[in-house]
C-alpha atoms as a PDB file:
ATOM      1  CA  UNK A   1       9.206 292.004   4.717  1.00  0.00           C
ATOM      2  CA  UNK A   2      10.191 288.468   4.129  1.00  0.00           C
ATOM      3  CA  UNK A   3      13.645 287.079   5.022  1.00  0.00           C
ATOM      4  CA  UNK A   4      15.568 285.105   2.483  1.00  0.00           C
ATOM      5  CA  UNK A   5      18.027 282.528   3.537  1.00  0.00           C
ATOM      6  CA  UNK A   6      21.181 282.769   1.911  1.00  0.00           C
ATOM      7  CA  UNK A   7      22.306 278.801   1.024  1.00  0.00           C
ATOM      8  CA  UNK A   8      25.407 278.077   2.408  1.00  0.00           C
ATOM      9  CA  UNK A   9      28.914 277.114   0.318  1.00  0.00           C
ATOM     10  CA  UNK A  10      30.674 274.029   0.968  1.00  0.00           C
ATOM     11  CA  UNK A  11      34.113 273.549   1.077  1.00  0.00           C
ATOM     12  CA  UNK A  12      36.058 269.879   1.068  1.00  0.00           C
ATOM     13  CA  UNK A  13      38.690 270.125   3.328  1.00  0.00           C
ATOM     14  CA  UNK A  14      39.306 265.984   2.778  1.00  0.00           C
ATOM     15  CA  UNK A  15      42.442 264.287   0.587  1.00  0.00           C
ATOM     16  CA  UNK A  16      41.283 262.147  -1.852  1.00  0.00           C
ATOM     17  CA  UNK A  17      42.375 258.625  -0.971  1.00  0.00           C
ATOM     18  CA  UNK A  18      44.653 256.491  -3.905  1.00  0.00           C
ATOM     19  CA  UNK A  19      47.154 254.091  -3.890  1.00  0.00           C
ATOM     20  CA  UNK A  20      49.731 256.805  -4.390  1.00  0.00           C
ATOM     21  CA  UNK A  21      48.698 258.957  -1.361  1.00  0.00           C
ATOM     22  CA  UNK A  22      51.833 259.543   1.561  1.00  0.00           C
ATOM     23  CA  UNK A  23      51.032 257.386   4.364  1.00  0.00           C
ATOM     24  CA  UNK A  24      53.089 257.253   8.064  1.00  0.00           C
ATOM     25  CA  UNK A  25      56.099 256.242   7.784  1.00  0.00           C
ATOM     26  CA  UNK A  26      55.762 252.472   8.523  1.00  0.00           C
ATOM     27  CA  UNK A  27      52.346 252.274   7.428  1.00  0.00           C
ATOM     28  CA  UNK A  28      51.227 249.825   4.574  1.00  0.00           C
ATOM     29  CA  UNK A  29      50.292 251.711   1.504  1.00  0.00           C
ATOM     30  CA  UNK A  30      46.809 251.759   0.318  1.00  0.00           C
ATOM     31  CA  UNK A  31      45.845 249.185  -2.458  1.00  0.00           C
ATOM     32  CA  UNK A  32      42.775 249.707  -4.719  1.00  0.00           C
ATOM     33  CA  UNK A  33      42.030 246.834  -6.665  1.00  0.00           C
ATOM     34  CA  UNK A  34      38.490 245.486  -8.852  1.00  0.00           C
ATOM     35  CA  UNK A  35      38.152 242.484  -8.958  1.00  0.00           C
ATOM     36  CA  UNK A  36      35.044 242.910 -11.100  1.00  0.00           C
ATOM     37  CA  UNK A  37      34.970 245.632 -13.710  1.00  0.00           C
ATOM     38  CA  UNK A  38      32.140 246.123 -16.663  1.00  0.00           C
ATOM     39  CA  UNK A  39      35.068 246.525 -18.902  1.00  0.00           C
ATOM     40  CA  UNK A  40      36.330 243.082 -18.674  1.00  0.00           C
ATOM     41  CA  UNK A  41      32.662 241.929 -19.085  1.00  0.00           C
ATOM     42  CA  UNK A  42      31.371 241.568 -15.581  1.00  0.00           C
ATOM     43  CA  UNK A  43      27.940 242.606 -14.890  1.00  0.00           C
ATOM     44  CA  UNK A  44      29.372 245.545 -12.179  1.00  0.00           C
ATOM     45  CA  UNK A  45      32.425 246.571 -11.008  1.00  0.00           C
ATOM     46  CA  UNK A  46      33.339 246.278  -7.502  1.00  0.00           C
ATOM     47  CA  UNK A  47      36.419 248.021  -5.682  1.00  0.00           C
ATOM     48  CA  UNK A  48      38.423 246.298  -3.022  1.00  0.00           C
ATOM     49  CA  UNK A  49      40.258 248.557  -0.319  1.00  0.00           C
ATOM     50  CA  UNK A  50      43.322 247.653   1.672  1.00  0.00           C
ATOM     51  CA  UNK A  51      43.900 250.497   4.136  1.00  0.00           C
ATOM     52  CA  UNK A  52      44.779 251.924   7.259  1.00  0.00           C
ATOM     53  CA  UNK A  53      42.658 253.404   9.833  1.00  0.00           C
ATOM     54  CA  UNK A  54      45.130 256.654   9.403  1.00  0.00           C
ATOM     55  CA  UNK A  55      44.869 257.109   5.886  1.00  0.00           C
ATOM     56  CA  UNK A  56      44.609 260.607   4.808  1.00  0.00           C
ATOM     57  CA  UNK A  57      41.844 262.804   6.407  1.00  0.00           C
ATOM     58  CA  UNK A  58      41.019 260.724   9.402  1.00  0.00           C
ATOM     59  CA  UNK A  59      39.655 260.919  13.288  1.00  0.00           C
ATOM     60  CA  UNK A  60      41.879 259.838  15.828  1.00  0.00           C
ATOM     61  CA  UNK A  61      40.100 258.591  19.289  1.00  0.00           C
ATOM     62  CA  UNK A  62      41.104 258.489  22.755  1.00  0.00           C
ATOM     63  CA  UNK A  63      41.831 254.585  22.388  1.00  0.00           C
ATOM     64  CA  UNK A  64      44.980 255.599  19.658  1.00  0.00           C
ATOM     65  CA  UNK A  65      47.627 256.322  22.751  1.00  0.00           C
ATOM     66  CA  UNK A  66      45.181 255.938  25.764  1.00  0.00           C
ATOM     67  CA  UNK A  67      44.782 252.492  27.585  1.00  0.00           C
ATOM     68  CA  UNK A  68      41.058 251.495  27.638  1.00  0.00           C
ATOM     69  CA  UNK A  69      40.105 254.701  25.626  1.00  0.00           C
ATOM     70  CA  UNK A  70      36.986 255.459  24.285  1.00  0.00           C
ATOM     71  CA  UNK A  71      36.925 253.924  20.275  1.00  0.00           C
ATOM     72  CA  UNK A  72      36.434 255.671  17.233  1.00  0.00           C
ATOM     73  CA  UNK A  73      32.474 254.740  17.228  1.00  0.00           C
ATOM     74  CA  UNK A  74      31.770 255.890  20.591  1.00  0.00           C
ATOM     75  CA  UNK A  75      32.251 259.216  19.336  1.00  0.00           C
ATOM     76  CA  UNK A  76      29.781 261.866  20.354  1.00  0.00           C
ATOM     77  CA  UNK A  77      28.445 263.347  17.113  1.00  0.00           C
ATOM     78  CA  UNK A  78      27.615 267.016  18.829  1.00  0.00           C
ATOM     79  CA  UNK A  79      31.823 266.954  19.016  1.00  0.00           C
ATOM     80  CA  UNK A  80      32.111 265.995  15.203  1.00  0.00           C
ATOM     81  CA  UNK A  81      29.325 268.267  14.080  1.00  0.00           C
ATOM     82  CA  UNK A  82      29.311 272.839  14.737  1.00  0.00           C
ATOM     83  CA  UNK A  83      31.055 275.974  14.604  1.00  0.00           C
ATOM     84  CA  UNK A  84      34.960 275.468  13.902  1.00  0.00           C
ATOM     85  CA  UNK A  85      37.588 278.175  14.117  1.00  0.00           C
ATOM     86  CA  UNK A  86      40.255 277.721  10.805  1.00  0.00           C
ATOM     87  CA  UNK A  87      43.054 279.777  12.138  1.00  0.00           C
ATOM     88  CA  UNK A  88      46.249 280.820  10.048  1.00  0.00           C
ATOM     89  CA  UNK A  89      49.710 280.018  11.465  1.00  0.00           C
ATOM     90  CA  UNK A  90      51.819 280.475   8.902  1.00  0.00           C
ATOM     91  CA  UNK A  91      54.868 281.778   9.478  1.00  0.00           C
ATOM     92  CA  UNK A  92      55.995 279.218  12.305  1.00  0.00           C
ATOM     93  CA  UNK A  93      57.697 275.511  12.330  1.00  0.00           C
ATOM     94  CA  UNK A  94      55.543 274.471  15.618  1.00  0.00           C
ATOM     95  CA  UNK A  95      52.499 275.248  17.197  1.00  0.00           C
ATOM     96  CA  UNK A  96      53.857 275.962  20.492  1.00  0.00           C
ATOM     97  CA  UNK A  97      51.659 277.396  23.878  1.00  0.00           C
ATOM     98  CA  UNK A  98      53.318 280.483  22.355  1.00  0.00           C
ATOM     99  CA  UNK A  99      51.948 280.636  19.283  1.00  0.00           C
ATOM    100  CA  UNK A 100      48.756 279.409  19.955  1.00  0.00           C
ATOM    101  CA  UNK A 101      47.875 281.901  22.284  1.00  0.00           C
ATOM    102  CA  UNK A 102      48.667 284.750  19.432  1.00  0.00           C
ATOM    103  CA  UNK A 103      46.248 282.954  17.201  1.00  0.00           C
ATOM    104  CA  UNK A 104      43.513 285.463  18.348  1.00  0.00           C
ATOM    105  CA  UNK A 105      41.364 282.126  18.959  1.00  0.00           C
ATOM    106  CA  UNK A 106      37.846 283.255  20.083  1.00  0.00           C
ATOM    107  CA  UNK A 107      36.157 282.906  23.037  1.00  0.00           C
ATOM    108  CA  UNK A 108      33.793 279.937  23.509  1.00  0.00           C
ATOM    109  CA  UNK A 109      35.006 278.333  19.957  1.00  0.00           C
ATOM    110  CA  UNK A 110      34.984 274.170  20.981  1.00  0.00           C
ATOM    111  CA  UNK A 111      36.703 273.729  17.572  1.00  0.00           C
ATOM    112  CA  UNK A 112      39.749 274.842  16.445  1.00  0.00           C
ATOM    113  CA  UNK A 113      41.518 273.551  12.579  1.00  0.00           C
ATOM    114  CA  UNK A 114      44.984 274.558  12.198  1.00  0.00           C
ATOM    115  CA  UNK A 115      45.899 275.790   8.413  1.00  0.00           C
ATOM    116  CA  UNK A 116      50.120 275.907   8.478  1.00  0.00           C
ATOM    117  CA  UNK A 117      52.517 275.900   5.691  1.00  0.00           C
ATOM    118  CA  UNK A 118      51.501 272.366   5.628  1.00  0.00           C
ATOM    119  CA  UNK A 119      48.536 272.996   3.372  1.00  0.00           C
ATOM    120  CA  UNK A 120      50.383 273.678   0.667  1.00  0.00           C
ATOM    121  CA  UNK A 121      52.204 270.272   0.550  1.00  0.00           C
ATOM    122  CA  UNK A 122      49.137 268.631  -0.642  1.00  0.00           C
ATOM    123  CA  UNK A 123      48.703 271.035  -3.797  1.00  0.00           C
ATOM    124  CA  UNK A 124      52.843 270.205  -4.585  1.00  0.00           C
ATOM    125  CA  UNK A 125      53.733 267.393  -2.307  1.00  0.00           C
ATOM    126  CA  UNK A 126      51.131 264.802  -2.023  1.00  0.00           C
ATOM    127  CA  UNK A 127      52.884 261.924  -2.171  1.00  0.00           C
ATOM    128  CA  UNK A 128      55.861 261.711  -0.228  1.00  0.00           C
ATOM    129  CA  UNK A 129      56.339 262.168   3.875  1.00  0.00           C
ATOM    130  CA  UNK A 130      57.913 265.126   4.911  1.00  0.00           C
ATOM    131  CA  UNK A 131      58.752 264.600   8.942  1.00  0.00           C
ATOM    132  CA  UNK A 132      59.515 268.627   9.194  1.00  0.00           C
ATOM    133  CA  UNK A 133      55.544 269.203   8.832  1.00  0.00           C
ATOM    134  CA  UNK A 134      54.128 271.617  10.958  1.00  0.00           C
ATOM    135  CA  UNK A 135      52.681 270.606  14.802  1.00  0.00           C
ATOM    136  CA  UNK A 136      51.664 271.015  18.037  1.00  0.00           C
ATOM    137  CA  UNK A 137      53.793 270.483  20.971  1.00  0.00           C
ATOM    138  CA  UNK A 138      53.481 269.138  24.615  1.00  0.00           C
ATOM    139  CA  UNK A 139      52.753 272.713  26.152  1.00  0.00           C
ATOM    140  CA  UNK A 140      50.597 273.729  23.387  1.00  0.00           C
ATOM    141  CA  UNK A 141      48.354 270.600  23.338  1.00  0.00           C
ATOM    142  CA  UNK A 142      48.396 271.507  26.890  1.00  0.00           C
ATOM    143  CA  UNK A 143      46.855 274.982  26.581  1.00  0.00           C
ATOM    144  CA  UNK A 144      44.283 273.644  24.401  1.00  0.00           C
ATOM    145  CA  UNK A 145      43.312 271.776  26.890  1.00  0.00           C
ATOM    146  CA  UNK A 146      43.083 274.467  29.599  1.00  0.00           C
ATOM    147  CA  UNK A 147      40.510 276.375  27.248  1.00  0.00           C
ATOM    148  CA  UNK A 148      38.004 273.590  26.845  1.00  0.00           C
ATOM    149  CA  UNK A 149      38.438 272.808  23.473  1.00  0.00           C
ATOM    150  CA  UNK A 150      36.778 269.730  22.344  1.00  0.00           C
ATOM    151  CA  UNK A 151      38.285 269.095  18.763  1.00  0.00           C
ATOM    152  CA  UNK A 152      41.101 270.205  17.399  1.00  0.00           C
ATOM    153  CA  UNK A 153      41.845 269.530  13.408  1.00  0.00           C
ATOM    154  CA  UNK A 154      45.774 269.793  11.491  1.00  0.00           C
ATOM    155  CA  UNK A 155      46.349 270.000   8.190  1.00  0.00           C
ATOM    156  CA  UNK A 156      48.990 267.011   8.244  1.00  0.00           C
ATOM    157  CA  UNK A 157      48.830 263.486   9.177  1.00  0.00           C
ATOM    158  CA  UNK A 158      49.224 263.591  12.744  1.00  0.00           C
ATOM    159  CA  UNK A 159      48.143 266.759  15.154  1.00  0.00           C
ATOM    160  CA  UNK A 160      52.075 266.568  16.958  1.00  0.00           C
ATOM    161  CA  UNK A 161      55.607 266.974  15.634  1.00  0.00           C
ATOM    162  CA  UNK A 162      57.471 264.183  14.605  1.00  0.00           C
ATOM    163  CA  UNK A 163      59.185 264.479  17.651  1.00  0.00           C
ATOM    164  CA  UNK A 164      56.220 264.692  20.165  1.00  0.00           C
ATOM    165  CA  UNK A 165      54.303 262.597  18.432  1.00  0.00           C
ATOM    166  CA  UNK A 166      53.348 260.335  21.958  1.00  0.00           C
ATOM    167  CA  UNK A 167      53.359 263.023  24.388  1.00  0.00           C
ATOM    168  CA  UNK A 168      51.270 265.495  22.250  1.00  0.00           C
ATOM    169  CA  UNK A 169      48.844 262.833  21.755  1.00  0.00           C
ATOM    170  CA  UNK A 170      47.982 261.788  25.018  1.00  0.00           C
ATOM    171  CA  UNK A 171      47.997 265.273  26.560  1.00  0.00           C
ATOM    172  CA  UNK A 172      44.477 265.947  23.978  1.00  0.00           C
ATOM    173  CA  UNK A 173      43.257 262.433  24.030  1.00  0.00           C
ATOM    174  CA  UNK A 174      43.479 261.931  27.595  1.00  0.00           C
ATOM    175  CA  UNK A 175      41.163 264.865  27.738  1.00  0.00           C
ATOM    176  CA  UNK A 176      39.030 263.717  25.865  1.00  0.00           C
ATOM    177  CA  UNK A 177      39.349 266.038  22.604  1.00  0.00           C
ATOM    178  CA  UNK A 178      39.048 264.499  19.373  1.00  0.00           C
ATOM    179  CA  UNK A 179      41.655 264.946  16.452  1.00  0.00           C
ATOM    180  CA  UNK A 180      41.200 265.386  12.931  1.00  0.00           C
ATOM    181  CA  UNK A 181      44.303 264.776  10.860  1.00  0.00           C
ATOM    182  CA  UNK A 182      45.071 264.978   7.340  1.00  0.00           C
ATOM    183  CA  UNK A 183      42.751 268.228   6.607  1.00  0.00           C
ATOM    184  CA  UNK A 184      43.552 269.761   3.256  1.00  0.00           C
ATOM    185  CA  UNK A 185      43.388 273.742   4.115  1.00  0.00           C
ATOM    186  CA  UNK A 186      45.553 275.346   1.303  1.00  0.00           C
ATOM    187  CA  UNK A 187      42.154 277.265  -0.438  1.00  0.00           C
ATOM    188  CA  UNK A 188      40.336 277.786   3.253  1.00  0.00           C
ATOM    189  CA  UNK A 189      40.247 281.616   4.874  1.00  0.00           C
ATOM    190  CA  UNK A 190      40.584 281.920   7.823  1.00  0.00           C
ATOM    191  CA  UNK A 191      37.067 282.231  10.043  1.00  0.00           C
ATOM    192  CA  UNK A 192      34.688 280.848  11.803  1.00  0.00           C
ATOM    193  CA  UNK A 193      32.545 277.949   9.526  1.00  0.00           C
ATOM    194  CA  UNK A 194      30.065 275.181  10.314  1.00  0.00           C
ATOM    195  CA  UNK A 195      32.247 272.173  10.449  1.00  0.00           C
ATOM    196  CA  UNK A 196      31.249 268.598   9.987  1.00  0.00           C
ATOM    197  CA  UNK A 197      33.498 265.145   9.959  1.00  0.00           C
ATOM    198  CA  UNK A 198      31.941 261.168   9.844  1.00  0.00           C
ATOM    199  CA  UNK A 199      34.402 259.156  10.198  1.00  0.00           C
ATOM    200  CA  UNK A 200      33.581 255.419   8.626  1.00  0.00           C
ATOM    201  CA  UNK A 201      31.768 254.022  11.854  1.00  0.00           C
ATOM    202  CA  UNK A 202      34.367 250.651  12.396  1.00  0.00           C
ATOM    203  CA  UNK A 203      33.502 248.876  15.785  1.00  0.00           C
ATOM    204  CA  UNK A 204      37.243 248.201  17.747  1.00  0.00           C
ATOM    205  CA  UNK A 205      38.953 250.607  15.918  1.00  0.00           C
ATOM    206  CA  UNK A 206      40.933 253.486  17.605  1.00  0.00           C
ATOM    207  CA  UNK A 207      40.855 255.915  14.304  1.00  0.00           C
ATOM    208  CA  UNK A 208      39.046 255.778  10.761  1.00  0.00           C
ATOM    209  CA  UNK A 209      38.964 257.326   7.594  1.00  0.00           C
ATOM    210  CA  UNK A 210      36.501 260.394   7.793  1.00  0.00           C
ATOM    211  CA  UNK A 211      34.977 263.321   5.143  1.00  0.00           C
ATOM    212  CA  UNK A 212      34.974 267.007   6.153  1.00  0.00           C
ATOM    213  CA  UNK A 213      33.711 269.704   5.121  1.00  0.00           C
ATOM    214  CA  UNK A 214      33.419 273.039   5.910  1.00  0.00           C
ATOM    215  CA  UNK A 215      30.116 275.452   5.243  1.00  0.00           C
ATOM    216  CA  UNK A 216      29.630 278.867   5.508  1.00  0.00           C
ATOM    217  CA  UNK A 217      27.498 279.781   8.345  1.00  0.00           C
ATOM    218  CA  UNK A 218      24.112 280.641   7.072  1.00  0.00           C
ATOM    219  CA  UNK A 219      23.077 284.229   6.741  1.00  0.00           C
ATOM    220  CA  UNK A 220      19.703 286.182   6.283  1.00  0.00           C
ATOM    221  CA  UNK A 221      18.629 289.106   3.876  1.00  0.00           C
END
């Protein structure tokens, strides 16, 4: 009897990038502008962009808080690219050692995504900062670490609370795991997935803009 592979569904777990999205606080807005446009009678139209490396979903490297770290294109791709574990924490303001380790996180999973009440900012609240987001603290990002993970993805724009924001940081980038910020989770269960995020490949840079998506791990009938 013959086996049919079941195609897998994809899920975009990226924010859509526009002048009006929230940035850091600090951070230049994005501008969009054409220069060229077929409606004003050129023969294409051509978009300018004027953004940050930080802007909405985006991979943070090592080189972001770590002196001589390793750049956004130096990357491995087997770290960007394979299973990922979306786990629910829902109920909490941080993402303590605490709370992590009642996540029910399983065994051998090198990628974890964090879905928090954050989520559901970017179906209500996508265009203003709200510093009270959900994130990982010192001792947490620390526990991570002690279970070998190798990415670890939030569903805000940075990984640590406002208030950890350095120390969080360097605790997962000094060991080498890479961070995927600004993940949109709100209409992701949680599970295990096939997980992939390219960030734009920018020479020098310590972060960059990146798509993700999320597939459901192919099954046979």
């Amino acid at each position: 009897m013959k086996t049919k592979t079941i195609p897998p569904t994809f899920y975009d777990i990226s924010l859509p990038i526009s002048e009006s999205i929230v940035v850091w606080p600090g951070d230049k807005p994005v501008t969009i502008t054409q220069p060229k446009h077929l409606d004003r009678g050129d023969d294409a139209t051509v978009s300018h962009l004027s953004l940050g490396a930080h802007v909405g979903t985006h991979v943070d490297a090592p080189a972001h808080f770590v002196r001589n770290g390793s750049l956004v294109n130096d990357i491995d791709l087997n770290i960007l690219v394979g299973p990922a574990m979306v786990v629910e924490a829902l109920d909490t303001d941080v993402l303590s050692a605490g709370v992590i380790k009642n996540l029910s996180i399983s065994e051998g999973i090198e990628r974890v995504l964090f879905r928090t009440r954050n989520s559901e900012q970017w179906e209500t609240n996508y265009h203003e900062f709200n510093k009270d987001y959900v994130g990982i603290t010192e001792d947490g990002a620390l526990w991570l670490v002690s279970k070998g993970i190798r990415l670890v993805g939030m569903d805000y724009l940075s990984v640590a609370t406002f208030d950890e924001v350095t120390t969080t940081h360097r605790a997962l980038l000094q060991a080498g795991i890479v961070l995927v910020e600004g993940l949109n989770l709100s209409r992701i269960a949680a599970g295990i997935y096939d997980f992939i995020c390219l960030p734009l490949k920018i020479e020098g840079a310590e972060g960059a803009p990146a798509r993700a998506i999320l597939m459901d791990r192919v099954t046979q009938s």
